[in-house]
PDB file of N, CA and C in Angstrom:
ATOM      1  N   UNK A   1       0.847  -1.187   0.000  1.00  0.00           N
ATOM      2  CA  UNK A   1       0.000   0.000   0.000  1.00  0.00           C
ATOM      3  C   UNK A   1       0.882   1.236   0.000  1.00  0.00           C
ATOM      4  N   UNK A   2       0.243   2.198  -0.815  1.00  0.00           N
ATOM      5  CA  UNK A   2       1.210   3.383  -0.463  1.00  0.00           C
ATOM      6  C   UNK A   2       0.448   4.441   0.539  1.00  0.00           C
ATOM      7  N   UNK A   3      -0.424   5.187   0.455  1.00  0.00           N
ATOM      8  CA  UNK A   3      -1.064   5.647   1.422  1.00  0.00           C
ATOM      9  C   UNK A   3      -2.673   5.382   2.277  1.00  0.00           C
ATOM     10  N   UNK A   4      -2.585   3.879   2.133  1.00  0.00           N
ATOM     11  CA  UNK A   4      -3.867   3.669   2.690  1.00  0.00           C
ATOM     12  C   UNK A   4      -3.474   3.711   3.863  1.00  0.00           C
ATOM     13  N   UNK A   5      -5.018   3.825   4.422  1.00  0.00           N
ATOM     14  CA  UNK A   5      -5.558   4.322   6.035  1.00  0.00           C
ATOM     15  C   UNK A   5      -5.395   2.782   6.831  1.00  0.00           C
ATOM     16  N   UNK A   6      -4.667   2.557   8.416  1.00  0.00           N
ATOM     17  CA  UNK A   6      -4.592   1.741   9.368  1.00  0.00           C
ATOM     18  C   UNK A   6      -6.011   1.233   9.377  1.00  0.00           C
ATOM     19  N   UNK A   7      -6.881   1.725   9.022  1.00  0.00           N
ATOM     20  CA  UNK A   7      -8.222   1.346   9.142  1.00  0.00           C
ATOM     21  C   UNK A   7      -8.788   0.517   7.858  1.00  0.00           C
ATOM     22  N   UNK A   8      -8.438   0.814   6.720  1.00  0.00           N
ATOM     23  CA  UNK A   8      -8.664   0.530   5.896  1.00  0.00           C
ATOM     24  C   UNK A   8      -7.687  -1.338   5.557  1.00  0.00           C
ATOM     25  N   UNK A   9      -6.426  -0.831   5.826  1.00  0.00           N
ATOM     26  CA  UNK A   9      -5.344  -2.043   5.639  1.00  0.00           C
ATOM     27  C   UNK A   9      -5.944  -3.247   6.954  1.00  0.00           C
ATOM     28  N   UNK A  10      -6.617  -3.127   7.829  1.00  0.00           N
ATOM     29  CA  UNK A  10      -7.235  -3.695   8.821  1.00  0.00           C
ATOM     30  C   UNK A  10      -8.410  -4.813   8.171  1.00  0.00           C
ATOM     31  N   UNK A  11      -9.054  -4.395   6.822  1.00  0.00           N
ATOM     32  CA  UNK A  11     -10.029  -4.873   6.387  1.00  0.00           C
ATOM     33  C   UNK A  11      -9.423  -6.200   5.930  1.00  0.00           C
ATOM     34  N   UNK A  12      -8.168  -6.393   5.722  1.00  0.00           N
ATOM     35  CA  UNK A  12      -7.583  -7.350   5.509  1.00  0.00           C
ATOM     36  C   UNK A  12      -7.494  -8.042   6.050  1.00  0.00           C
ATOM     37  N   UNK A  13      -8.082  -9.509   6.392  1.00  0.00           N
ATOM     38  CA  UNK A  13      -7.651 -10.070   8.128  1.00  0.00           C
ATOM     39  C   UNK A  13      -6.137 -10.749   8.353  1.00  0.00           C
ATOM     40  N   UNK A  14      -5.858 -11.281   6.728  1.00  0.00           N
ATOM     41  CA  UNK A  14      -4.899 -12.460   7.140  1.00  0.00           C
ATOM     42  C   UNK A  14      -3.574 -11.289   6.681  1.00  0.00           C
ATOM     43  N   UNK A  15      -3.671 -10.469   6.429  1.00  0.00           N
ATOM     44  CA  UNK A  15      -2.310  -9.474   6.209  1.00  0.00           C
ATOM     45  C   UNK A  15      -1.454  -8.941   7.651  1.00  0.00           C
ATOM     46  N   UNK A  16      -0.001  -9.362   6.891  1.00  0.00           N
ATOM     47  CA  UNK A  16       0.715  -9.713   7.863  1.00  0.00           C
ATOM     48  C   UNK A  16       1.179  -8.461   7.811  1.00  0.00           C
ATOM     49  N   UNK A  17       1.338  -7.138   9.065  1.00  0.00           N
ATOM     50  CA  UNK A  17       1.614  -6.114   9.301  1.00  0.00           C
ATOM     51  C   UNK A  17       2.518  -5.696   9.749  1.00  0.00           C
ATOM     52  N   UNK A  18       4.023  -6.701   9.300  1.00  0.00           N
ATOM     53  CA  UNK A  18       5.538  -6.478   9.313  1.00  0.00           C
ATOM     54  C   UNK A  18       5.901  -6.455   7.543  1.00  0.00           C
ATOM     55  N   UNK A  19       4.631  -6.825   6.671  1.00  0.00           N
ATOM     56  CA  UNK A  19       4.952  -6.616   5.290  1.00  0.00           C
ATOM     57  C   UNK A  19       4.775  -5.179   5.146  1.00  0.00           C
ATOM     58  N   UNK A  20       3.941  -4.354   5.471  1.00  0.00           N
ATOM     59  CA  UNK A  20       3.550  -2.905   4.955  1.00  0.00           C
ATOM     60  C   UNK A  20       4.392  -1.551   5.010  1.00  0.00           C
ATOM     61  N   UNK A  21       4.217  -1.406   3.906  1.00  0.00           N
ATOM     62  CA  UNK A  21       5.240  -0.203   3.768  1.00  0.00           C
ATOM     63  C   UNK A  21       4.327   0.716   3.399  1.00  0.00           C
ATOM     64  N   UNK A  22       4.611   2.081   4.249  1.00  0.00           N
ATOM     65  CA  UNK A  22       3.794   3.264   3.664  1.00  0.00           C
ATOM     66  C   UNK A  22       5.260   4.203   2.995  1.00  0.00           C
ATOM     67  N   UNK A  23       4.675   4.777   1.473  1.00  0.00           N
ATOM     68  CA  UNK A  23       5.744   5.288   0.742  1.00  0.00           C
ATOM     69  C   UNK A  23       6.086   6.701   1.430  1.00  0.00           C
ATOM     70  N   UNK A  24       4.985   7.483   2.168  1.00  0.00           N
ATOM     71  CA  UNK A  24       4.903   8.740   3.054  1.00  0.00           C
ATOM     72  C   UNK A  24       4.997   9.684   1.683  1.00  0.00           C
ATOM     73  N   UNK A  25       4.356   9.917   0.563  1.00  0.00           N
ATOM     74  CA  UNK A  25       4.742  10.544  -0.151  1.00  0.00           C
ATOM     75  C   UNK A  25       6.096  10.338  -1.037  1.00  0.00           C
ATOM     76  N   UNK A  26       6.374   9.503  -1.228  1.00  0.00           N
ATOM     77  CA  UNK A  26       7.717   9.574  -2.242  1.00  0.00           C
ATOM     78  C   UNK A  26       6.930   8.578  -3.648  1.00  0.00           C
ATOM     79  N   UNK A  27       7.871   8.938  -4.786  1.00  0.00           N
ATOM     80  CA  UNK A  27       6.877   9.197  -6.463  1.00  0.00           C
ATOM     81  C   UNK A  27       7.044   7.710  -6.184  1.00  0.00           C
ATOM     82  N   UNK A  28       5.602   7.055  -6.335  1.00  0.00           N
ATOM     83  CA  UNK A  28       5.312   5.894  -6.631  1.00  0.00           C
ATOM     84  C   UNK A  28       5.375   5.461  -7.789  1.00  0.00           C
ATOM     85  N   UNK A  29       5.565   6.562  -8.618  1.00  0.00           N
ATOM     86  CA  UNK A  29       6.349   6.269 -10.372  1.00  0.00           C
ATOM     87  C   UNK A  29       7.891   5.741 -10.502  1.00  0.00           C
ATOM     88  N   UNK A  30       8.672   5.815  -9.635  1.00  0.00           N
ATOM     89  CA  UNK A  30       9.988   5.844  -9.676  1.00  0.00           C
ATOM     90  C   UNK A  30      10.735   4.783  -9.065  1.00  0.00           C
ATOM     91  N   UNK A  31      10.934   3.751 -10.280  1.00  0.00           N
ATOM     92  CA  UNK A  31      11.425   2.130 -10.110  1.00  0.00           C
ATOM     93  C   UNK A  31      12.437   2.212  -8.839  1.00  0.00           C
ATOM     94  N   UNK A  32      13.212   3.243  -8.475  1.00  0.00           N
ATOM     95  CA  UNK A  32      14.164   3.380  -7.422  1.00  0.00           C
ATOM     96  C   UNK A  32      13.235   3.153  -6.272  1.00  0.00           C
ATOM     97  N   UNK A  33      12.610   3.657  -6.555  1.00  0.00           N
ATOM     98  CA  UNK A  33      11.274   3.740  -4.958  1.00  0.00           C
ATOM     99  C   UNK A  33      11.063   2.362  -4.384  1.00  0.00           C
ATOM    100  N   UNK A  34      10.530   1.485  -5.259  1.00  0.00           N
ATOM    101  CA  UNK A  34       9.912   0.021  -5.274  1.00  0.00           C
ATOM    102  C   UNK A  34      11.573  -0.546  -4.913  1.00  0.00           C
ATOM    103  N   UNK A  35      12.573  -0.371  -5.534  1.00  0.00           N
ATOM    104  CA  UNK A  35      13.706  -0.875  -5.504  1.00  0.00           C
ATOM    105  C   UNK A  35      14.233  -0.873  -3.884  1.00  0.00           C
ATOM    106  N   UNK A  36      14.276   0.568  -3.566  1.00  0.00           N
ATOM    107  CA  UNK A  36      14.484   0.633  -1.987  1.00  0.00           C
ATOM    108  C   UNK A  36      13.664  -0.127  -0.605  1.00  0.00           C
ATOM    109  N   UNK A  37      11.888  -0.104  -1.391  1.00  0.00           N
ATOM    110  CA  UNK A  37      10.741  -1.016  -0.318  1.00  0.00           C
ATOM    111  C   UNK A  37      11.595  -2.103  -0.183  1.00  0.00           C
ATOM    112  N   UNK A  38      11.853  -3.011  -1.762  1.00  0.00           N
ATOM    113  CA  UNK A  38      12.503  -4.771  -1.460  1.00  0.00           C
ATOM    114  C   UNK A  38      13.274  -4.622  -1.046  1.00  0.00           C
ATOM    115  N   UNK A  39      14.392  -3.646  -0.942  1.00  0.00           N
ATOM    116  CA  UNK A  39      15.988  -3.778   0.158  1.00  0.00           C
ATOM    117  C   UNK A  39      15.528  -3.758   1.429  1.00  0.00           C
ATOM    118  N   UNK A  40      14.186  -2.491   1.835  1.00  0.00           N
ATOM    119  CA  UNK A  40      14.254  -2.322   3.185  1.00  0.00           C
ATOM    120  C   UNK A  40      13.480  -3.212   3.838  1.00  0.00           C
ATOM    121  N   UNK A  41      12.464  -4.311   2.981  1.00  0.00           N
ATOM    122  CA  UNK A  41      11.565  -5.281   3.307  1.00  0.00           C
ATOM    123  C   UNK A  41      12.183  -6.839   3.223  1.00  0.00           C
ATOM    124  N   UNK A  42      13.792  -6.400   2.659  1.00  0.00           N
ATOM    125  CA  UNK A  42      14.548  -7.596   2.491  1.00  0.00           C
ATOM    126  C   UNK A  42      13.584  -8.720   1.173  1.00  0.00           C
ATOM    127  N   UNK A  43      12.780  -8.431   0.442  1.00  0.00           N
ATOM    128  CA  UNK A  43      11.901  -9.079  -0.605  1.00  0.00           C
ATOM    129  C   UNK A  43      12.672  -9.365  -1.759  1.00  0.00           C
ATOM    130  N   UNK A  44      13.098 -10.862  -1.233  1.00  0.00           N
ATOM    131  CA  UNK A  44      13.778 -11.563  -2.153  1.00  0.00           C
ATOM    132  C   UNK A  44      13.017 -12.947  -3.089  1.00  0.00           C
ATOM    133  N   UNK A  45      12.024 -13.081  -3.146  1.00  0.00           N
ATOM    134  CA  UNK A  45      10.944 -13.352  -3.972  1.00  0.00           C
ATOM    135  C   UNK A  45      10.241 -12.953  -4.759  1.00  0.00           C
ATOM    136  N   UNK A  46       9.328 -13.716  -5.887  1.00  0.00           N
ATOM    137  CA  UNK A  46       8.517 -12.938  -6.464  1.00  0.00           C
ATOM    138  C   UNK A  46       7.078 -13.144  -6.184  1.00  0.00           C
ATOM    139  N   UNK A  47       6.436 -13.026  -5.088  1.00  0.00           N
ATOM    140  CA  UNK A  47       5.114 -13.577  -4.347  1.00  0.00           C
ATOM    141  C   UNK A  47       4.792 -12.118  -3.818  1.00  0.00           C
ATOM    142  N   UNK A  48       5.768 -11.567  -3.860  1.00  0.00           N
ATOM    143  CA  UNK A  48       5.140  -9.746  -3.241  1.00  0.00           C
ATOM    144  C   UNK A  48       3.724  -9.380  -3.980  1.00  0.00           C
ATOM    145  N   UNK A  49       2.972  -8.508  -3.230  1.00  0.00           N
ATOM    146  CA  UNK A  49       1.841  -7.917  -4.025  1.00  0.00           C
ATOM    147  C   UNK A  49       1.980  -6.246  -3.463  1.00  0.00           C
ATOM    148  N   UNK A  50       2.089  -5.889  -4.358  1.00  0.00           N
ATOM    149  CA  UNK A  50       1.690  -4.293  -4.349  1.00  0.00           C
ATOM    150  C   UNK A  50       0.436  -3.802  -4.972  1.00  0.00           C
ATOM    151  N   UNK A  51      -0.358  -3.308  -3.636  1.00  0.00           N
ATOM    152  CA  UNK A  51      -1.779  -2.999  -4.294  1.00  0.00           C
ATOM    153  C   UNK A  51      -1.773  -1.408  -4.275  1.00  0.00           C
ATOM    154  N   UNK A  52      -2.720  -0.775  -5.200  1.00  0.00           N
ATOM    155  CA  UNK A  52      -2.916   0.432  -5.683  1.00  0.00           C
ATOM    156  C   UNK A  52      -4.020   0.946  -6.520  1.00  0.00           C
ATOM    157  N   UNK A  53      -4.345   2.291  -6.398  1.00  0.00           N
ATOM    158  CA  UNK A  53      -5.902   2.109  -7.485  1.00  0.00           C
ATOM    159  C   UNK A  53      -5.179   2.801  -8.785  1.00  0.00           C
ATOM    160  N   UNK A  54      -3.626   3.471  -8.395  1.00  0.00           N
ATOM    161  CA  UNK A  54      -2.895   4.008  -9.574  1.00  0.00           C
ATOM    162  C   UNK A  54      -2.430   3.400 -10.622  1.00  0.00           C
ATOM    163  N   UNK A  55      -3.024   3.316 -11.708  1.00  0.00           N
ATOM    164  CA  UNK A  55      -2.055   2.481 -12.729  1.00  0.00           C
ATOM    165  C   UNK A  55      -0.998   2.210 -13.285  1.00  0.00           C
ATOM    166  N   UNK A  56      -0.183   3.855 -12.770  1.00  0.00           N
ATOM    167  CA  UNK A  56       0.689   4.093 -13.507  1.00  0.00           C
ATOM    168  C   UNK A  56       1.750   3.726 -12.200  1.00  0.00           C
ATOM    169  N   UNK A  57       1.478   3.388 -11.078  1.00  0.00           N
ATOM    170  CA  UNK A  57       1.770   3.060  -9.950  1.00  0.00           C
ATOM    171  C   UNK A  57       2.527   1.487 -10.033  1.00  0.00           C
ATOM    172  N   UNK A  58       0.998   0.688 -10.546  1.00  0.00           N
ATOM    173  CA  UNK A  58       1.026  -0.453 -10.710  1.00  0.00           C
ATOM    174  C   UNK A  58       2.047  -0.791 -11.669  1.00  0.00           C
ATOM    175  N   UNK A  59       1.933  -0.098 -12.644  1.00  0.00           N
ATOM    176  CA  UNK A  59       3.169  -0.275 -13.677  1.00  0.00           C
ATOM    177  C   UNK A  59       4.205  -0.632 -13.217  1.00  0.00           C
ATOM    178  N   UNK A  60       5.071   0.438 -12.410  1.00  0.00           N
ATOM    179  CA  UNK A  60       6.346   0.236 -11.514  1.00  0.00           C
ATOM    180  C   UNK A  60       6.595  -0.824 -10.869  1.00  0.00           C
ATOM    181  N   UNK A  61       5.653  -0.784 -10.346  1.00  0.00           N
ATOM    182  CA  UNK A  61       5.757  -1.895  -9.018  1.00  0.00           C
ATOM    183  C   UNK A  61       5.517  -3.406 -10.148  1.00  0.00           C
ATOM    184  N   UNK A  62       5.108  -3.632 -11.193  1.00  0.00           N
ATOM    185  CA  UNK A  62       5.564  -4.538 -12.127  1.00  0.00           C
ATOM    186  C   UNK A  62       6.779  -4.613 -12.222  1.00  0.00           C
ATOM    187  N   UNK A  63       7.278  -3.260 -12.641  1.00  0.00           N
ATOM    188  CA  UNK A  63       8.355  -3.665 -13.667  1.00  0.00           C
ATOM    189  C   UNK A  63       9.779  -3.852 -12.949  1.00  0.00           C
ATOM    190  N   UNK A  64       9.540  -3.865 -11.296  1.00  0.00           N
ATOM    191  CA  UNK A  64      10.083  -3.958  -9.925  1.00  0.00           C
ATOM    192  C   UNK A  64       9.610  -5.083  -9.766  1.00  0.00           C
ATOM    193  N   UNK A  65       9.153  -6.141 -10.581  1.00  0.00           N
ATOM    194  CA  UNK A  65       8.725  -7.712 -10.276  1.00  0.00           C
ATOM    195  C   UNK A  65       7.741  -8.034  -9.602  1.00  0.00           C
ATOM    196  N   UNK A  66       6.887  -7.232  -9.140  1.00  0.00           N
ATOM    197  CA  UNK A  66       6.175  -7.470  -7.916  1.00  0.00           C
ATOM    198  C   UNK A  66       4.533  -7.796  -8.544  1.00  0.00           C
ATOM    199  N   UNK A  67       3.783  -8.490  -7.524  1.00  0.00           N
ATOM    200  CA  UNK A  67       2.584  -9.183  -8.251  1.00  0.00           C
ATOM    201  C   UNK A  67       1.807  -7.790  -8.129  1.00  0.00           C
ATOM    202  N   UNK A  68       0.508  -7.149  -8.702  1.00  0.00           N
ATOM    203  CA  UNK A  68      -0.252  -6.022  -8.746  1.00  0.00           C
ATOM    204  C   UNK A  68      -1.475  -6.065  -8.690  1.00  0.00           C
ATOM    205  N   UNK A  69      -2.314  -5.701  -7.748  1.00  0.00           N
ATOM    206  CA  UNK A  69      -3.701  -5.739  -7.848  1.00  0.00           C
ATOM    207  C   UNK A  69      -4.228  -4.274  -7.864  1.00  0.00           C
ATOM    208  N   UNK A  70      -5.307  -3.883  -8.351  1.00  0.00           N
ATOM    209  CA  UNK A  70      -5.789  -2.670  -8.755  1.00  0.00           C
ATOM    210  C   UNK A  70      -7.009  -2.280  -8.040  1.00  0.00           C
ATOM    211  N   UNK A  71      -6.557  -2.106  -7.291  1.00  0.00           N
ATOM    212  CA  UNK A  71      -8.096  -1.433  -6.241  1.00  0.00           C
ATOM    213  C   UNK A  71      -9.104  -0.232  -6.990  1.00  0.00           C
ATOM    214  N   UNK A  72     -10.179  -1.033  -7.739  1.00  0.00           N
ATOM    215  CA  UNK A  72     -10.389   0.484  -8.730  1.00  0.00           C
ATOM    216  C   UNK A  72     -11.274   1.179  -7.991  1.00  0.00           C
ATOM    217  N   UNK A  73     -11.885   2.314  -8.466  1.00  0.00           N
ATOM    218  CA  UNK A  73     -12.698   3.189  -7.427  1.00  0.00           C
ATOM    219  C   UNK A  73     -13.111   4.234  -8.543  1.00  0.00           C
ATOM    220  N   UNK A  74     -13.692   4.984  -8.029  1.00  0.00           N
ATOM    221  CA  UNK A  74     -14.638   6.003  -9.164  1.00  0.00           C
ATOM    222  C   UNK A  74     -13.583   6.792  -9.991  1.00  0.00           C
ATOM    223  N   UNK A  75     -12.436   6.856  -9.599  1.00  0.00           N
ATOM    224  CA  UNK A  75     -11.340   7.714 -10.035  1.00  0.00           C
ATOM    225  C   UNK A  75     -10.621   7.287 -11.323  1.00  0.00           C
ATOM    226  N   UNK A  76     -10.277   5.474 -10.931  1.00  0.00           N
ATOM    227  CA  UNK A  76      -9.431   4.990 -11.520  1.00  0.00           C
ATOM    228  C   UNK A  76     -10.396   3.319 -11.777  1.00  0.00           C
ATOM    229  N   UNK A  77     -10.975   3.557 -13.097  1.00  0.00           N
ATOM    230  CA  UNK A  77     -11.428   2.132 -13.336  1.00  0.00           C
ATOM    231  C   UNK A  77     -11.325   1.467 -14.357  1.00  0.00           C
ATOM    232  N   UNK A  78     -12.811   0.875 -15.595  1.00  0.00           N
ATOM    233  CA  UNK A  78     -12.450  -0.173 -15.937  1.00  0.00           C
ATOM    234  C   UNK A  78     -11.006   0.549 -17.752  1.00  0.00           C
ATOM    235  N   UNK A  79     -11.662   1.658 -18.077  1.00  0.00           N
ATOM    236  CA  UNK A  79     -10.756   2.630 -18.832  1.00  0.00           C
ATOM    237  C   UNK A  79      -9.181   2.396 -18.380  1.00  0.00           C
ATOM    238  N   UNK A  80      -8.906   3.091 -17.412  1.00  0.00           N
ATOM    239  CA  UNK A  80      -7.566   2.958 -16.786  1.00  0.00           C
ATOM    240  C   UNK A  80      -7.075   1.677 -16.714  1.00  0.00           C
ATOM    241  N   UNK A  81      -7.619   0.614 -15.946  1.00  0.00           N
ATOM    242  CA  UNK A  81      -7.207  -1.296 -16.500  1.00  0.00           C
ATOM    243  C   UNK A  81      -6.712  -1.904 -17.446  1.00  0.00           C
ATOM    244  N   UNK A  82      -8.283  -1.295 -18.431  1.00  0.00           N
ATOM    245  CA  UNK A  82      -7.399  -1.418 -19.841  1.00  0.00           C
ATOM    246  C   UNK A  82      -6.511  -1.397 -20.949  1.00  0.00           C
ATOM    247  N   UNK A  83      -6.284   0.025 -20.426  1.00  0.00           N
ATOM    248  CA  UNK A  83      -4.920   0.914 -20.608  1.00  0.00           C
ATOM    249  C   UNK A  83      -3.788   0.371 -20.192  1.00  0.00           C
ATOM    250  N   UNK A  84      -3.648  -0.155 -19.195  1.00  0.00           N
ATOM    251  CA  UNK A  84      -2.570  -0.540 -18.260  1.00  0.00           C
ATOM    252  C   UNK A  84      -2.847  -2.766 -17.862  1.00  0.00           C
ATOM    253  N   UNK A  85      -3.681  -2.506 -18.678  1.00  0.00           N
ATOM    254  CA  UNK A  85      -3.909  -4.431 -18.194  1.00  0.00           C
ATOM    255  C   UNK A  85      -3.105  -5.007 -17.995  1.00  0.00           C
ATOM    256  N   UNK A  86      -1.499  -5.095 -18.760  1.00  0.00           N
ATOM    257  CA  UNK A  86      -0.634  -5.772 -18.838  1.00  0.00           C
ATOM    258  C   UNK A  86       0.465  -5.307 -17.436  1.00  0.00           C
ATOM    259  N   UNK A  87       0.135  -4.645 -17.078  1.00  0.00           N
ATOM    260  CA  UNK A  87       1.042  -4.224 -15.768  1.00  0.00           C
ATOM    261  C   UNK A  87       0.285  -4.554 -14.464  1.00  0.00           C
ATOM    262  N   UNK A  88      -0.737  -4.703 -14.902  1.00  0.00           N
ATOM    263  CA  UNK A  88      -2.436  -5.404 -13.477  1.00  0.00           C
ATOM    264  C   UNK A  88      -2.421  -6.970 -13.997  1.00  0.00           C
ATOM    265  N   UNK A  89      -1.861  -7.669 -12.350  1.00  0.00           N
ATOM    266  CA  UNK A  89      -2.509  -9.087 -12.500  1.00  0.00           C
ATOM    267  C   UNK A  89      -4.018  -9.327 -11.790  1.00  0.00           C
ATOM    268  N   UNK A  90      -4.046  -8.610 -10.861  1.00  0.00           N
ATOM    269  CA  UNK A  90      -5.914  -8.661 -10.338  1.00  0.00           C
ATOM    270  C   UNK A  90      -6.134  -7.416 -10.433  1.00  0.00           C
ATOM    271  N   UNK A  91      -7.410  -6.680 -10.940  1.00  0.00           N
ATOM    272  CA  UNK A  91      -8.605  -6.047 -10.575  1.00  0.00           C
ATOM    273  C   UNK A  91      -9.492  -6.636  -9.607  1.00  0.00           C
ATOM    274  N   UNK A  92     -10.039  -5.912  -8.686  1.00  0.00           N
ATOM    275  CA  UNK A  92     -10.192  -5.633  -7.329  1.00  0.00           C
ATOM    276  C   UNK A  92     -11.459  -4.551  -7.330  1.00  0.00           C
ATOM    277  N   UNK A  93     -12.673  -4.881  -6.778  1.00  0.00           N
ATOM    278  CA  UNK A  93     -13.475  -3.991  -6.044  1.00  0.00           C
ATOM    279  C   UNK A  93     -13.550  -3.874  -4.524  1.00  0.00           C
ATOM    280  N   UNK A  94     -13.397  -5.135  -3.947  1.00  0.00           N
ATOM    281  CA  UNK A  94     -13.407  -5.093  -2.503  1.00  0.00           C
ATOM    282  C   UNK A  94     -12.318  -5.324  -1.632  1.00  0.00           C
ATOM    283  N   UNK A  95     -12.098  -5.070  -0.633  1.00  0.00           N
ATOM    284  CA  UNK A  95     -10.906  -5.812   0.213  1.00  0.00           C
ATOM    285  C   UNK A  95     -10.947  -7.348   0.633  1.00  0.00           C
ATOM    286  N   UNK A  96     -12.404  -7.771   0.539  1.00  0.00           N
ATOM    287  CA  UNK A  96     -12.717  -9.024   0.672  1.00  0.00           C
ATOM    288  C   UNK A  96     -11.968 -10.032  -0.747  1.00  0.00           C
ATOM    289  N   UNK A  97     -12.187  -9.540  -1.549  1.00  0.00           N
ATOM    290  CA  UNK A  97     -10.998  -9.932  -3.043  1.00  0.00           C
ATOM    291  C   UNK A  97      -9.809  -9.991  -2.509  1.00  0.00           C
ATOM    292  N   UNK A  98      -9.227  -9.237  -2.087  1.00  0.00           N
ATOM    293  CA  UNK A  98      -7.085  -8.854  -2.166  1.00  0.00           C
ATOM    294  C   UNK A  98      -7.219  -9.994  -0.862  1.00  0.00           C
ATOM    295  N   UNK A  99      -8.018  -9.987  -0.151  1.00  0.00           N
ATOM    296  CA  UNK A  99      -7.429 -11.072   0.946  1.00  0.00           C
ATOM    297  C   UNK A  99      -7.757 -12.206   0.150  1.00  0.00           C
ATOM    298  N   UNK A 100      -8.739 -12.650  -0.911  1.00  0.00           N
ATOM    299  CA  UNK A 100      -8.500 -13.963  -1.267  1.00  0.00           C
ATOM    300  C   UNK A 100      -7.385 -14.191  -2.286  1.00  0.00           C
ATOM    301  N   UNK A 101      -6.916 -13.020  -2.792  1.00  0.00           N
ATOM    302  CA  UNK A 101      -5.775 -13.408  -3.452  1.00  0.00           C
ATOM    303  C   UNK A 101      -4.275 -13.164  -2.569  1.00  0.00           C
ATOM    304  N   UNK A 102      -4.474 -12.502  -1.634  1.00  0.00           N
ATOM    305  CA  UNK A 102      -3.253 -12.943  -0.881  1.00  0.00           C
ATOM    306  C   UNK A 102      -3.018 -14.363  -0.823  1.00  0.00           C
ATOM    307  N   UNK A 103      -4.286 -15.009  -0.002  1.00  0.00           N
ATOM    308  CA  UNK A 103      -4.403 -16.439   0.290  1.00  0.00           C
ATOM    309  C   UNK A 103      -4.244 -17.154  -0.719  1.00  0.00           C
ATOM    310  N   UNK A 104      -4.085 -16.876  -1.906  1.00  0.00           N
ATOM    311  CA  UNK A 104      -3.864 -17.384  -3.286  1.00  0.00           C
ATOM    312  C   UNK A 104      -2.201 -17.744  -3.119  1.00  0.00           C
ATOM    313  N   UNK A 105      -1.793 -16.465  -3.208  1.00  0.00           N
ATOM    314  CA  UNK A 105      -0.562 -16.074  -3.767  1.00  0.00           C
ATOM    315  C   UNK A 105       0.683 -16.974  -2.368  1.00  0.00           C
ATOM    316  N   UNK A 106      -0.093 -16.172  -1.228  1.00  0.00           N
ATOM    317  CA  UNK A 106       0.833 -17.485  -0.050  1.00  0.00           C
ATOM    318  C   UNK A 106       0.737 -18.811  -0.145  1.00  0.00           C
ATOM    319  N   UNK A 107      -0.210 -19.542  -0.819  1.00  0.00           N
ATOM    320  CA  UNK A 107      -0.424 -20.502  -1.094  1.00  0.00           C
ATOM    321  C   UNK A 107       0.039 -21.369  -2.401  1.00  0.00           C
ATOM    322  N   UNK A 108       0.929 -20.306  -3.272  1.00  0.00           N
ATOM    323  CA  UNK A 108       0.963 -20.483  -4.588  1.00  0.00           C
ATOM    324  C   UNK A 108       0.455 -21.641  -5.511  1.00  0.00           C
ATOM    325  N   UNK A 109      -0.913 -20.725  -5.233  1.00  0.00           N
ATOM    326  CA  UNK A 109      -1.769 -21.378  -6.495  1.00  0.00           C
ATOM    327  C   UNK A 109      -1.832 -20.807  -7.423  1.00  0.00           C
ATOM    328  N   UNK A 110      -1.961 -21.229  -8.506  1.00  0.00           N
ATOM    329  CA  UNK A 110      -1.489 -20.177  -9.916  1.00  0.00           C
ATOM    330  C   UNK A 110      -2.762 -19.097  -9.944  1.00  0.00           C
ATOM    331  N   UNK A 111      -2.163 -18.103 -10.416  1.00  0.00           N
ATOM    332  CA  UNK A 111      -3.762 -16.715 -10.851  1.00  0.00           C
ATOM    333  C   UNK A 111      -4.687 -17.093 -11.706  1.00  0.00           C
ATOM    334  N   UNK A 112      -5.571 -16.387 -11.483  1.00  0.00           N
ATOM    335  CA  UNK A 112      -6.788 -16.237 -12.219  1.00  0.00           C
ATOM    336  C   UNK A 112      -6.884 -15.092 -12.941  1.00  0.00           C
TER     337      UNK A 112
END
């Protein structure tokens, strides 16, 4: 997550809250950014998920290896996805979704 709310990241039940990194404002465009989270999160796998409703967000955090789900919302939806599909492995309306694909992804069962 980059600036979601303690309240919001809560909706998650099985999320483990030594993974979360808040970016505090630094360009979530900028592969260095994502580069510094995996040094400082020690993320030496490719099972990471970086969620976001930004696409251009999501991009990065692709092209930084990392799995991507797209939290869309009135701002950023099915237009923006499309645009960017290939950098989004899940689209996402609820938080009840990202926790079943966490449980996916810890589980490595292949995507949907």
């Amino acid at each position: 997550f980059s600036l979601a709310s303690v309240s919001r990241i809560k909706l998650i039940k099985n999320l483990n809250e030594n993974c979360i990194y808040f970016l505090n404002g630094q360009p979530k465009s900028d592969v260095r950014i994502f580069e510094k989270v995996k040094k400082d999160l020690n993320i030496i796998s490719n099972n990471w998920i970086y969620i976001d409703d930004s696409p251009i967000a999501l991009r990065t955090g692709k092209l930084s290896g990392l799995i991507t789900i797209m939290k869309v919302n009135k701002i950023f939806g099915e237009r923006e996805y499309k645009q960017f599909i290939s950098s989004i492995d899940y689209k996402v309306k609820s938080f009840k979704q990202i926790e079943k694909i966490i449980n996916q992804v810890n589980n490595h069962n292949p995507r949907h």
